[in-house]
N, C-alpha and C. Protein backbone atom coordinates (compact mmCIF):
# COMPACT_ATOMS: atom_id res chain seq x y z
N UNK A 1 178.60 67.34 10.55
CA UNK A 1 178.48 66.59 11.78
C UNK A 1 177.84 65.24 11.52
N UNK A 2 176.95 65.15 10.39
CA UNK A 2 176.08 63.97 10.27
C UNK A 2 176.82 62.82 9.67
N UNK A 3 177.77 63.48 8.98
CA UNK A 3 178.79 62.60 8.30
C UNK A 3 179.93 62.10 9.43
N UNK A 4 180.41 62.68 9.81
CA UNK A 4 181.27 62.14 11.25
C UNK A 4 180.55 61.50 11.63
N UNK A 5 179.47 61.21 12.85
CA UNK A 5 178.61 60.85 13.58
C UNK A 5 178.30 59.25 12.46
N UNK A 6 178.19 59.50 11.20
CA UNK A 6 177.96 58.61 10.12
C UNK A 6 179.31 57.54 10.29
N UNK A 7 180.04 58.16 10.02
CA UNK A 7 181.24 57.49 9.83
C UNK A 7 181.90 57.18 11.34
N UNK A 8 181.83 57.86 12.31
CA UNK A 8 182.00 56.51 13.75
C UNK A 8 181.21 55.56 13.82
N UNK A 9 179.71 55.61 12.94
CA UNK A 9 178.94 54.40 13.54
C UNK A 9 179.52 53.33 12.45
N UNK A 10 179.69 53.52 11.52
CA UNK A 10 180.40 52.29 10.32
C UNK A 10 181.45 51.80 11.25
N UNK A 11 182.79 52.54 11.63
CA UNK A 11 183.91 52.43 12.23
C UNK A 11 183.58 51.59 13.62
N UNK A 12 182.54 51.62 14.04
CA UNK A 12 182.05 50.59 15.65
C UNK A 12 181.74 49.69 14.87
N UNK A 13 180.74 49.84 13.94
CA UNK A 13 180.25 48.50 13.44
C UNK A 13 180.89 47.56 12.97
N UNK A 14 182.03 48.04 12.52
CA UNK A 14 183.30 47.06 11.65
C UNK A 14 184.02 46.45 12.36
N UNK A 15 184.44 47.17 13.52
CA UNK A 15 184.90 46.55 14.57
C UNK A 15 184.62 45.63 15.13
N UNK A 16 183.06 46.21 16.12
CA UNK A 16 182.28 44.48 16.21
C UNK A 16 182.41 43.80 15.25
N UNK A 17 182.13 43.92 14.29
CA UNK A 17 182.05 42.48 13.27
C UNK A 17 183.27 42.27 12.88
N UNK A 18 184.38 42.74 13.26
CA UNK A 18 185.69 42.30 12.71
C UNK A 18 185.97 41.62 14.10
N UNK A 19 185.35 42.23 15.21
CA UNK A 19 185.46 40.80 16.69
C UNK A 19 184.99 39.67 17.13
N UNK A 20 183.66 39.69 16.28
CA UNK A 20 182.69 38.28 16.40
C UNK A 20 183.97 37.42 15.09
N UNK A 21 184.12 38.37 13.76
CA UNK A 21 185.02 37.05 12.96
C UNK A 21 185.85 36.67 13.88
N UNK A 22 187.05 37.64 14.20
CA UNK A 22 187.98 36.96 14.80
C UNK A 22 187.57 35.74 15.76
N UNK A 23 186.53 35.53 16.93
CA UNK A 23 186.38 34.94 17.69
C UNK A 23 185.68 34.34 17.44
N UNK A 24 184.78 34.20 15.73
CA UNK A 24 184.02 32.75 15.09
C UNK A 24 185.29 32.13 15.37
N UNK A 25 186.12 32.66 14.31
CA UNK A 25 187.21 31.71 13.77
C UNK A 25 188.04 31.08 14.36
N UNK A 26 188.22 32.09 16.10
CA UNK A 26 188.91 30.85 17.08
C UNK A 26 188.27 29.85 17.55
N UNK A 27 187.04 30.10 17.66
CA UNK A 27 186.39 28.95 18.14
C UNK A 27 186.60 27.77 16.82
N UNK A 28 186.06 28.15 15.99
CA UNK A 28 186.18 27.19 15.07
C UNK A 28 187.76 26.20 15.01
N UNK A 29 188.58 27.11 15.45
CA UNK A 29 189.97 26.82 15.32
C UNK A 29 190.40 25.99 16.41
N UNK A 30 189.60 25.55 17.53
CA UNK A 30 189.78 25.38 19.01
C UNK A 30 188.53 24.08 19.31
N UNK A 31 189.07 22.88 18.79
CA UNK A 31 188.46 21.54 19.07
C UNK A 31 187.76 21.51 19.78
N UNK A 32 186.08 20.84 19.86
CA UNK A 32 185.14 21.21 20.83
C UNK A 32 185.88 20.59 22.32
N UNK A 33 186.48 19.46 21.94
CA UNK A 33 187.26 18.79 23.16
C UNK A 33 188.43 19.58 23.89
N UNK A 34 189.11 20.79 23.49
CA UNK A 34 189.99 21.41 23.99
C UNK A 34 189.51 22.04 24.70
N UNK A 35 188.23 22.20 25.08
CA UNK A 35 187.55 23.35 25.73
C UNK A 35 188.23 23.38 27.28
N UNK A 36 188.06 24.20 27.95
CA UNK A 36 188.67 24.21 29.10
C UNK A 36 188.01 23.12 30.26
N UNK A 37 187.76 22.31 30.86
CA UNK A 37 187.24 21.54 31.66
C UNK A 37 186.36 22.51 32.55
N UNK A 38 185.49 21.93 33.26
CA UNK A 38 185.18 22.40 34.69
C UNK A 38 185.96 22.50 35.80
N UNK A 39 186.46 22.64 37.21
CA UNK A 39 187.11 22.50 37.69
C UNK A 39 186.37 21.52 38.70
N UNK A 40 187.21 20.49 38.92
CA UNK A 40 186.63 19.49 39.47
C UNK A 40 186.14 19.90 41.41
N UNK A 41 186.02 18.73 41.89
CA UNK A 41 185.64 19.01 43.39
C UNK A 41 186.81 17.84 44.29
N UNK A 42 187.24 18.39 45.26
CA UNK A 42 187.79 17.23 46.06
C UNK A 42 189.25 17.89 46.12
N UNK A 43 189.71 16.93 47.47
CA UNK A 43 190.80 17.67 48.15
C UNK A 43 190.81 19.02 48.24
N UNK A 44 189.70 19.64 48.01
CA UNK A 44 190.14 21.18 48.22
C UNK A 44 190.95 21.90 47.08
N UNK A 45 190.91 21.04 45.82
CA UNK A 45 191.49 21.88 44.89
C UNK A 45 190.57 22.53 44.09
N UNK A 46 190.89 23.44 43.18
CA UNK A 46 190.50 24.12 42.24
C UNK A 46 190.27 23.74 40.85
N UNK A 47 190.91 22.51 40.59
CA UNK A 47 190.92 21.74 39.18
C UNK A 47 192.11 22.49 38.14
N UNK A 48 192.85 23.22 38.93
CA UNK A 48 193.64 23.51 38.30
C UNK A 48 194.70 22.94 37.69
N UNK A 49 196.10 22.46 36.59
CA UNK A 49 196.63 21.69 36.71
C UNK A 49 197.80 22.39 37.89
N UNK A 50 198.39 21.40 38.36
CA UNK A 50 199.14 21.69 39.45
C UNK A 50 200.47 21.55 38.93
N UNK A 51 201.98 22.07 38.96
CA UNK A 51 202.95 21.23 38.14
C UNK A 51 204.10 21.56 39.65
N UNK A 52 205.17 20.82 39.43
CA UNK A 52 206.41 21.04 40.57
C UNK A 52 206.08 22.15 41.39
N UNK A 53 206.11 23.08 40.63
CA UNK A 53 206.33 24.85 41.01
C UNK A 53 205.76 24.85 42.49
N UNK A 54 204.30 24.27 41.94
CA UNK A 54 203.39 24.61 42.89
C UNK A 54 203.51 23.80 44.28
N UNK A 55 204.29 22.59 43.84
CA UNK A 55 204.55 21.65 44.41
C UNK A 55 205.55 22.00 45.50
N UNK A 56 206.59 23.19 45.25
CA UNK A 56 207.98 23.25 45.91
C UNK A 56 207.74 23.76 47.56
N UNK A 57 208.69 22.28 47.86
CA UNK A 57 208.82 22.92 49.53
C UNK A 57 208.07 21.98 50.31
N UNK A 58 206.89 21.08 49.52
CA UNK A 58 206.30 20.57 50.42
C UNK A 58 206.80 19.11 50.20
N UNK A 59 207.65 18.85 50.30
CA UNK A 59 208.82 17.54 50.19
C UNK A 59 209.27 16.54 49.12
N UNK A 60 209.97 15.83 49.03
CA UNK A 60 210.72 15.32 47.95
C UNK A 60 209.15 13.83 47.46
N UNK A 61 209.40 13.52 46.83
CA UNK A 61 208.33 12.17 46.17
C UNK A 61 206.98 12.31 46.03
N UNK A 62 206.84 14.01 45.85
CA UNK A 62 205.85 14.56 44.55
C UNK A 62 205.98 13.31 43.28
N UNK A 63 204.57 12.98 43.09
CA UNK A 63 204.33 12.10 41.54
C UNK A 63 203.39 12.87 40.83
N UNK A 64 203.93 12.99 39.83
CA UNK A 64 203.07 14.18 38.55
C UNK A 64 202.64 12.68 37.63
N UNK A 65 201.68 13.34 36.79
CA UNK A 65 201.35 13.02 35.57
C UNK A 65 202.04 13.80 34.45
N UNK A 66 202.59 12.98 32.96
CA UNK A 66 202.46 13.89 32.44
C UNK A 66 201.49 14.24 31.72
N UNK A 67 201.29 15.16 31.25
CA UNK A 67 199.51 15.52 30.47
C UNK A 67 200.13 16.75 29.59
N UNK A 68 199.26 16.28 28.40
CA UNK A 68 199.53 17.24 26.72
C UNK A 68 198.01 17.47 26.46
N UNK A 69 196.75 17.19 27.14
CA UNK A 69 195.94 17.85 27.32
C UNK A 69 196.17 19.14 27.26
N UNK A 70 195.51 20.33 26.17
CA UNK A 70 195.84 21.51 26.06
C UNK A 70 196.98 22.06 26.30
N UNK A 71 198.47 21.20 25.96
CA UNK A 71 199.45 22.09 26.08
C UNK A 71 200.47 20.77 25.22
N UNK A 72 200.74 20.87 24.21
CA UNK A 72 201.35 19.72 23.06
C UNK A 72 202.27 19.32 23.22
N UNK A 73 204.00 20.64 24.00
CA UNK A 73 204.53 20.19 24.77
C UNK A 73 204.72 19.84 26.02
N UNK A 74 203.74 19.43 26.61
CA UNK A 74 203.55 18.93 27.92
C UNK A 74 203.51 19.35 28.83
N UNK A 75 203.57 18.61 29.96
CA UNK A 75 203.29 19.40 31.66
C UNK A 75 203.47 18.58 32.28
N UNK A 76 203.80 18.49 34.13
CA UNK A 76 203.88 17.88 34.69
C UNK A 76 202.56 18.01 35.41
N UNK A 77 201.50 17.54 35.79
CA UNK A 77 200.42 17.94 36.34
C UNK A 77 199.98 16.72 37.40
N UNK A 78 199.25 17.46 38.08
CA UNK A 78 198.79 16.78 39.55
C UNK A 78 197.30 17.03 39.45
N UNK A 79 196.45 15.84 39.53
CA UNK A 79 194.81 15.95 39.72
C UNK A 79 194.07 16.68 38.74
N UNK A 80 194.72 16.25 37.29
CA UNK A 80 193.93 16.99 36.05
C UNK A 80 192.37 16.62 36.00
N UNK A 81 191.66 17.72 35.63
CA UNK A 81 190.44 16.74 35.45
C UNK A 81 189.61 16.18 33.89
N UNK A 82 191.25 16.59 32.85
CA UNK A 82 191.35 15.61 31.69
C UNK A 82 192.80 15.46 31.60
N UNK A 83 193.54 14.01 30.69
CA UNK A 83 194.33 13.56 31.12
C UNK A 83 194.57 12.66 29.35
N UNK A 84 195.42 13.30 28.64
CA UNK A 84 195.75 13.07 27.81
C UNK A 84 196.76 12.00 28.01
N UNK A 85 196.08 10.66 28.51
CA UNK A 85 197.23 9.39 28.80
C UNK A 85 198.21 8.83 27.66
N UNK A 86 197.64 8.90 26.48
CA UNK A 86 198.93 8.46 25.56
C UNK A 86 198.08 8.89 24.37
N UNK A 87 199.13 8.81 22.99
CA UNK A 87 198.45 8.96 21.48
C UNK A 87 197.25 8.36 21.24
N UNK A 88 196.97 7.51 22.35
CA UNK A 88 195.72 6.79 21.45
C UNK A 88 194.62 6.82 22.63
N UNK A 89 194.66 7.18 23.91
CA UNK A 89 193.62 7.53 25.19
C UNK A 89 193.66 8.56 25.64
N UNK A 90 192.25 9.09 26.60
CA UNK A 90 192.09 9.79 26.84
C UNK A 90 191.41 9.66 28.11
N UNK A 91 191.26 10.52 28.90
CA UNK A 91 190.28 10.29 30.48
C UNK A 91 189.91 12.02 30.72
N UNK A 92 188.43 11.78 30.71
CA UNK A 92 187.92 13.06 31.42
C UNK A 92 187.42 13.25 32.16
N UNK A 93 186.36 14.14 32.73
CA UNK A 93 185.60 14.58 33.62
C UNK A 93 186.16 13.81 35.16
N UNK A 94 187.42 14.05 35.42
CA UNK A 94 188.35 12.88 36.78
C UNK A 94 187.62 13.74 37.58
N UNK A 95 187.60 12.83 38.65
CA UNK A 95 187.61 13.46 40.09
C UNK A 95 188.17 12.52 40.61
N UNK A 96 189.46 13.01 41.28
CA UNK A 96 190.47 12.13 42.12
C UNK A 96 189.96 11.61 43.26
N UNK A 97 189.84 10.49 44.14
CA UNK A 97 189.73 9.89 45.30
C UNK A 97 190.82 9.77 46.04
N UNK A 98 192.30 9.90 45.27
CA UNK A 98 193.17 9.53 45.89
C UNK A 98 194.53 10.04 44.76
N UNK A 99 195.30 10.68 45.73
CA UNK A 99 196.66 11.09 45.21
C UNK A 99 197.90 10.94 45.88
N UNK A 100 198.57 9.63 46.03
CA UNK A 100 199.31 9.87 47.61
C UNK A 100 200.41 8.85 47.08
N UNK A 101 200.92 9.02 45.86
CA UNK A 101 202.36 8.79 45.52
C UNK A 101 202.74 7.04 44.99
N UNK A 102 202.17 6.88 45.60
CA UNK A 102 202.30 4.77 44.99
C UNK A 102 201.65 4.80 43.88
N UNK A 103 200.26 5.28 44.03
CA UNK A 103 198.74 5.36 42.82
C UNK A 103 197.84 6.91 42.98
N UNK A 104 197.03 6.72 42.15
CA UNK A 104 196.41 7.79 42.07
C UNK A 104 195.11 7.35 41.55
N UNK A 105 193.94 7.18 41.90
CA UNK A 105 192.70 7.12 40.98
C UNK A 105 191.90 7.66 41.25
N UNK A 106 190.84 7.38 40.52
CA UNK A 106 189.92 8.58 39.93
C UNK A 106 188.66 7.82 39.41
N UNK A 107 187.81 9.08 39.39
CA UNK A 107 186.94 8.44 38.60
C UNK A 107 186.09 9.43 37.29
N UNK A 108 185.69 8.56 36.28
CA UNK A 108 185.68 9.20 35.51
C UNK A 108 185.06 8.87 34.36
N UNK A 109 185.53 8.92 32.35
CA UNK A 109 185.46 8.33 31.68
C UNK A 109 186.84 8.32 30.91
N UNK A 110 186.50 6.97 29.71
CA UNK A 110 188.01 6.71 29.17
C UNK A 110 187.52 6.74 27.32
N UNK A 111 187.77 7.13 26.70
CA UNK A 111 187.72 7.39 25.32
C UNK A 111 189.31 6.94 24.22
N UNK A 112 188.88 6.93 23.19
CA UNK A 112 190.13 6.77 22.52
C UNK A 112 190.38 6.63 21.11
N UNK A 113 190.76 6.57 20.51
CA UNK A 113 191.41 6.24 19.22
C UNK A 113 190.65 4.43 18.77
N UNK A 114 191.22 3.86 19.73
CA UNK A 114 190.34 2.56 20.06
C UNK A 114 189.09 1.99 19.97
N UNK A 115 188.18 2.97 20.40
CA UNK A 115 187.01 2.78 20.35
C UNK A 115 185.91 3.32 19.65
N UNK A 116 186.55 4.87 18.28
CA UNK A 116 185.86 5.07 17.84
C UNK A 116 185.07 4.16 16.64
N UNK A 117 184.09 4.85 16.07
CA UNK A 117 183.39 6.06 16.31
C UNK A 117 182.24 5.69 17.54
N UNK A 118 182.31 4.52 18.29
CA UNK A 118 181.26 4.53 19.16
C UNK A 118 181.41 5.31 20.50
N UNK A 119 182.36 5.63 20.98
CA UNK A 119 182.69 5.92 22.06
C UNK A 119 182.86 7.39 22.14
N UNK A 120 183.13 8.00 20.81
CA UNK A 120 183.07 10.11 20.68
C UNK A 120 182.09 10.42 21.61
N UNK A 121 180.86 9.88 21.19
CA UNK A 121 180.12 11.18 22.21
C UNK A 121 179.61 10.60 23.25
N UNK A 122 179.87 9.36 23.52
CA UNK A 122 179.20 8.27 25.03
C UNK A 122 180.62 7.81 25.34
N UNK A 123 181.46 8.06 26.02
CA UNK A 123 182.83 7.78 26.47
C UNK A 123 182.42 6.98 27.62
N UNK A 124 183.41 5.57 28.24
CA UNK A 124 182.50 4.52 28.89
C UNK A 124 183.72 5.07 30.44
N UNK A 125 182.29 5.21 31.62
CA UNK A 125 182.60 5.27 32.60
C UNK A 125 183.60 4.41 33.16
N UNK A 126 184.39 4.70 34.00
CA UNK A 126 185.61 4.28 34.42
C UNK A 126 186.17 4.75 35.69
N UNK A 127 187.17 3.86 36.59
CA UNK A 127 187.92 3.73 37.68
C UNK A 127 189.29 3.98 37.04
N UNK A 128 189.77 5.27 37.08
CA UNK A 128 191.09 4.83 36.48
C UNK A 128 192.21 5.09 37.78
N UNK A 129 193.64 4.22 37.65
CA UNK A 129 194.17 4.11 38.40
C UNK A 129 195.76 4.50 37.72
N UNK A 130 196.40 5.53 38.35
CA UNK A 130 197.82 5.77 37.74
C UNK A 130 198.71 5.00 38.59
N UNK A 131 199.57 4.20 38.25
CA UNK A 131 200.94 3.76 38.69
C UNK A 131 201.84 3.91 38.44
N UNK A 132 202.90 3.19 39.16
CA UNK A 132 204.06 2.93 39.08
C UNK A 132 205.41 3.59 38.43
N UNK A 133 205.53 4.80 39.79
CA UNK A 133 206.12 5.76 39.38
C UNK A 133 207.88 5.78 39.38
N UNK A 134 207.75 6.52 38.33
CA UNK A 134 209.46 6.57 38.12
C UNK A 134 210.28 7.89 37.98
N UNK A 135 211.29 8.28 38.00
CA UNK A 135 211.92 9.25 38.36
C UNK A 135 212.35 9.70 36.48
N UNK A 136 211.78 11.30 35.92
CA UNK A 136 212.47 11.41 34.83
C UNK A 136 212.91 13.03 35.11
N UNK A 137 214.34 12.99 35.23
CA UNK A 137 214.87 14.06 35.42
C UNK A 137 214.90 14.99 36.79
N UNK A 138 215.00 13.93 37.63
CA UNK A 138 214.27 14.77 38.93
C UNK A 138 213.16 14.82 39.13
N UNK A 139 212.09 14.08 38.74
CA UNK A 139 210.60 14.35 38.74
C UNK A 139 209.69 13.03 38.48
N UNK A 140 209.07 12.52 39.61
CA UNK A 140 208.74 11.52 39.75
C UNK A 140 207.15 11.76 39.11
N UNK A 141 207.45 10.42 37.90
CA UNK A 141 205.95 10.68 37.09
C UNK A 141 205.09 9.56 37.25
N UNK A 142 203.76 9.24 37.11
CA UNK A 142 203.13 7.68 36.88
C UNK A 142 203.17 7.17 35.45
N UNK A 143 204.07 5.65 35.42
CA UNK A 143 204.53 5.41 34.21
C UNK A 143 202.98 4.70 33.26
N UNK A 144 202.04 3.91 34.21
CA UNK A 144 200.84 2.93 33.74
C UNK A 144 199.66 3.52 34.51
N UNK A 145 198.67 2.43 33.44
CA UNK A 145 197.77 3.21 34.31
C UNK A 145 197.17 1.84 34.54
N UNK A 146 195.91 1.57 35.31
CA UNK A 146 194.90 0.47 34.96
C UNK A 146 192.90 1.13 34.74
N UNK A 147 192.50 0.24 34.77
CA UNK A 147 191.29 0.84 33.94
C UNK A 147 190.09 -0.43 34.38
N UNK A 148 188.79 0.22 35.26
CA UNK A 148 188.15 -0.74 35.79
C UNK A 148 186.72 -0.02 35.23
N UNK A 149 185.86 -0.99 34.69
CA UNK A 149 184.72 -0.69 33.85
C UNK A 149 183.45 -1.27 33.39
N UNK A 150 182.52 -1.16 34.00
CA UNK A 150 181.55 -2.45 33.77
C UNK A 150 180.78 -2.17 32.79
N UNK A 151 181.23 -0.86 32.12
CA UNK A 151 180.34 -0.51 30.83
C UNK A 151 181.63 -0.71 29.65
N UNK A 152 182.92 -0.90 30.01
CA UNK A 152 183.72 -1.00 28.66
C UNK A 152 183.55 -2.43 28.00
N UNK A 153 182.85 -2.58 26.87
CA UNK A 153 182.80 -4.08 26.20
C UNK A 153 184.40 -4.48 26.39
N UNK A 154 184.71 -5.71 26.59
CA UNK A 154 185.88 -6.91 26.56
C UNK A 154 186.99 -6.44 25.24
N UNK A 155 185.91 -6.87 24.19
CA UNK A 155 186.62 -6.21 22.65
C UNK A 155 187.63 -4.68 22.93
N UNK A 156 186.62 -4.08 23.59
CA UNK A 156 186.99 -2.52 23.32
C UNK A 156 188.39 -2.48 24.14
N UNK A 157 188.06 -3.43 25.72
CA UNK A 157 189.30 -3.51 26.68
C UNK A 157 190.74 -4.16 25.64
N UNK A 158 190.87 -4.98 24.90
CA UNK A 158 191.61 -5.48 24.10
C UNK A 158 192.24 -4.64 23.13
N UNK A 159 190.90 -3.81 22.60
CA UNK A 159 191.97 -2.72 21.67
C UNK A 159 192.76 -1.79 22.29
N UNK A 160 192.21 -0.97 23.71
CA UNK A 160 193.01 -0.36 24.38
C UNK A 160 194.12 -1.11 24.67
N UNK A 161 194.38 -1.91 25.04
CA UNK A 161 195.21 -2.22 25.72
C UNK A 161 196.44 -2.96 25.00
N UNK A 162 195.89 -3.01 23.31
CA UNK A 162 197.00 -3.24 22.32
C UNK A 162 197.29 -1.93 22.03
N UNK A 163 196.53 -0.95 21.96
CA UNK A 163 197.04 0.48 21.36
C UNK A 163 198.04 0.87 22.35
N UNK A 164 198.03 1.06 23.85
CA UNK A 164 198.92 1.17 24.58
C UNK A 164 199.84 1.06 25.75
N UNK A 165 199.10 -0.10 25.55
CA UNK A 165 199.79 -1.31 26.41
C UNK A 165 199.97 -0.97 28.06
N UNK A 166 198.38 0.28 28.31
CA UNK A 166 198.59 1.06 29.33
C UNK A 166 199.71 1.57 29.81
N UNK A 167 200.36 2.10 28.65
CA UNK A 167 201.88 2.85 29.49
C UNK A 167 201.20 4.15 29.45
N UNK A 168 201.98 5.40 30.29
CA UNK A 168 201.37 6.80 30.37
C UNK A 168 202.81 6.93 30.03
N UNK A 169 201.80 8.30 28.71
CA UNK A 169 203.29 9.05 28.05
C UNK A 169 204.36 9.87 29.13
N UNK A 170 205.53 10.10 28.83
CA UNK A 170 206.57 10.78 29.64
C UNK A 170 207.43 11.27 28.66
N UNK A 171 208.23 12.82 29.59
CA UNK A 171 208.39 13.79 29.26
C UNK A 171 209.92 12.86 28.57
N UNK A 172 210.40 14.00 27.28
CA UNK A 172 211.98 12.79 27.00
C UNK A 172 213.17 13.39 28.22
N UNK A 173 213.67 12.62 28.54
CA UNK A 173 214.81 13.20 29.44
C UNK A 173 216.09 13.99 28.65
N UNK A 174 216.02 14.52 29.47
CA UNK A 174 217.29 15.20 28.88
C UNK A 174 218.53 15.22 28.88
């Protein structure tokens, strides 16, 4: 009996510790920045991303974002509260003020490719504004964005805005 009793407690123990590896190693595997957001506050949403689906029924000239924030092939999303704007920007912690089809802004911070290494862990507060929407495939997306900031240095505004010329990525048509 002592030996059974022996040998289930090895057999638990291995387990746990074969569950903390597994779930070191995802974490490790899982960018501190991929983490799941908070869910923001306002309009009554949940911070969830929102895509068509959710959208259907409540009338035609829905404007999505697209966003590769945690999902590589993309999404159509509504009121993210991070916002994978192109290869080289980024916008987090949003809380929307406004979503109503011409524009969309928010407020927030803006990070990037652009501005490292100063900007990784102090990302400079920001007004961001989505525009000028266009139709890809049936699905009206915001093609630009703009970007208002009294903490982004001039320099830094210049590199953004050569890296991507504020266009917001979109899905390829098909």
């Amino acid at each position: 009996m002592t030996a059974i009793g022996a040998l289930c407690s090895l057999v638990l123990l291995g387990g746990c510790g074969g569950q903390e590896a597994a779930e070191q190693e995802r974490d490790e595997a899982v960018p501190e920045a991929a983490e799941e957001p908070a869910p923001h506050q306002g309009h009554g949403r949940s911070g969830t991303a929102r895509t068509p689906e959710d959208d259907a029924g409540q009338g035609a000239g829905e404007v999505f974002v697209y966003n590769t924030y945690q999902a590589e092939e993309g999404r159509a999303d509504r009121e993210p509260a991070t916002l994978t704007a192109s290869e080289h920007t980024t916008f987090q912690n949003l809380e929307w003020t406004s979503w109503d089809g011409a524009s969309a802004t928010a407020e927030g911070e803006i990070l990037g490719t652009w501005c490292l290494p100063e900007c990784q862990d102090d990302p400079y507060a920001a007004t961001i504004t989505l525009v000028e929407p266009e139709e890809v495939d049936g699905t009206l997306y915001y093609t630009g964005y703009t970007v208002e900031s009294e903490e982004l240095p001039e320099e830094m505004r210049e590199k953004m805005e050569e890296a991507d010329d504020s266009a917001l990525m979109l899905p390829s048509a098909s």
